[in-house]
Protein backbone atom coordinates (compact mmCIF):
# COMPACT_ATOMS: atom_id res chain seq x y z
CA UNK A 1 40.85 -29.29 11.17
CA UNK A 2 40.31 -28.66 14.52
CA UNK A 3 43.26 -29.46 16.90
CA UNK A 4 42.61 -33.06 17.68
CA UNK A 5 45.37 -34.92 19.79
CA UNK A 6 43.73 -38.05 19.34
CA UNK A 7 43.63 -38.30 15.59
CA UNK A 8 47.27 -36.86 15.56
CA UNK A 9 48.05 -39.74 17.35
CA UNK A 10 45.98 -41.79 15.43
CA UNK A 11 48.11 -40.41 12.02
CA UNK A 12 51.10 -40.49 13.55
CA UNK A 13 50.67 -44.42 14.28
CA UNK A 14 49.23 -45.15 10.89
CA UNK A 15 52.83 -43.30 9.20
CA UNK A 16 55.05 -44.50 11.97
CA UNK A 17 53.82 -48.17 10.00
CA UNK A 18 53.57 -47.12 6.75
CA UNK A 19 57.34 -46.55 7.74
CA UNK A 20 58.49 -49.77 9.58
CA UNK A 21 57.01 -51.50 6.52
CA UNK A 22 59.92 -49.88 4.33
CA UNK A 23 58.42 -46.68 2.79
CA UNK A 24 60.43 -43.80 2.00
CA UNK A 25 61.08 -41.05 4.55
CA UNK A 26 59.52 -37.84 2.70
CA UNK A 27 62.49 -35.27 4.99
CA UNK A 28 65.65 -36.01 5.49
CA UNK A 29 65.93 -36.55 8.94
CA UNK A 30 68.42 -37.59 11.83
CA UNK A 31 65.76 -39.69 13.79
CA UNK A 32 65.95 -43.78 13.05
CA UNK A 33 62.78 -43.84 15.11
CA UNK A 34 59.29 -44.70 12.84
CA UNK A 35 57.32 -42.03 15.57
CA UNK A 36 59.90 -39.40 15.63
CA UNK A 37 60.31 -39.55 11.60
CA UNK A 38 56.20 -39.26 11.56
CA UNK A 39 55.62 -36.95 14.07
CA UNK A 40 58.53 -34.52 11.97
CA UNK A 41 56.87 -35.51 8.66
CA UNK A 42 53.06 -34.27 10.43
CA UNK A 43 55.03 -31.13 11.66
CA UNK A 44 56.41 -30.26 8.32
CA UNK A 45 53.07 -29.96 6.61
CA UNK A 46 53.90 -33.46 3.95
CA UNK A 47 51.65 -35.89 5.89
CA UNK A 48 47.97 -34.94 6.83
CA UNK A 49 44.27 -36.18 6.70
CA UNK A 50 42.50 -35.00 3.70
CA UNK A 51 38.83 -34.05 4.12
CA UNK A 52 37.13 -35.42 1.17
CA UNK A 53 33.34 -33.99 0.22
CA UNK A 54 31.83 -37.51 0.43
CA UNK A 55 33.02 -38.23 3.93
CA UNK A 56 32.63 -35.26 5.99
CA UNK A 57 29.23 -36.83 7.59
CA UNK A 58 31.40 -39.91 8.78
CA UNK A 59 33.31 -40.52 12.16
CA UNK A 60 36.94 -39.07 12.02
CA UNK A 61 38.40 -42.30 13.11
CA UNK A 62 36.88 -44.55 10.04
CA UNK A 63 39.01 -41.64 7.68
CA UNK A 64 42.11 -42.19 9.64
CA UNK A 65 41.85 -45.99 9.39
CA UNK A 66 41.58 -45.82 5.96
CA UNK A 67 45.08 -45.35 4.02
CA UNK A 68 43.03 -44.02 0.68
CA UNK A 69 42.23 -40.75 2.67
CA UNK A 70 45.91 -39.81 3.43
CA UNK A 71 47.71 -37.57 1.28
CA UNK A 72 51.62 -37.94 1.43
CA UNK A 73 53.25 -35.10 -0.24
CA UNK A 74 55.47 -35.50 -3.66
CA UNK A 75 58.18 -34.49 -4.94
């Protein structure tokens, strides 16, 4: 993927919820902060936007918004 800041923002913010909503941290961190735990998980490779065959014709932003299309790494 091309570097995009707005869809890293836009991943960042979807995490940063999935976060305050009381999912697991996937690193150990030292941050309490939803961003600063997401931005570290996006840095670490273990949260990113998948690019699935049947969407690639389709607007970025409608893959973002759509939690099926995220791939969370696991243990």
């Amino acid at each position: 993927m091309k570097e995009n800041n707005y869809l890293l923002t836009m991943i960042i913010a979807k995490r940063a919820k999935q976060l305050l909503a009381g999912v697991n941290p996937l690193i150990k961190t030292k941050h309490k902060n939803p961003i600063a735990i997401a931005l570290e998980e996006v840095k670490a490779g273990k949260v990113f936007l998948k690019e699935p065959n049947s969407l690639k014709k389709e607007n970025p932003l409608e893959r973002i918004l759509n939690l099926d299309y995220f791939e969370l790494e696991r243990k």
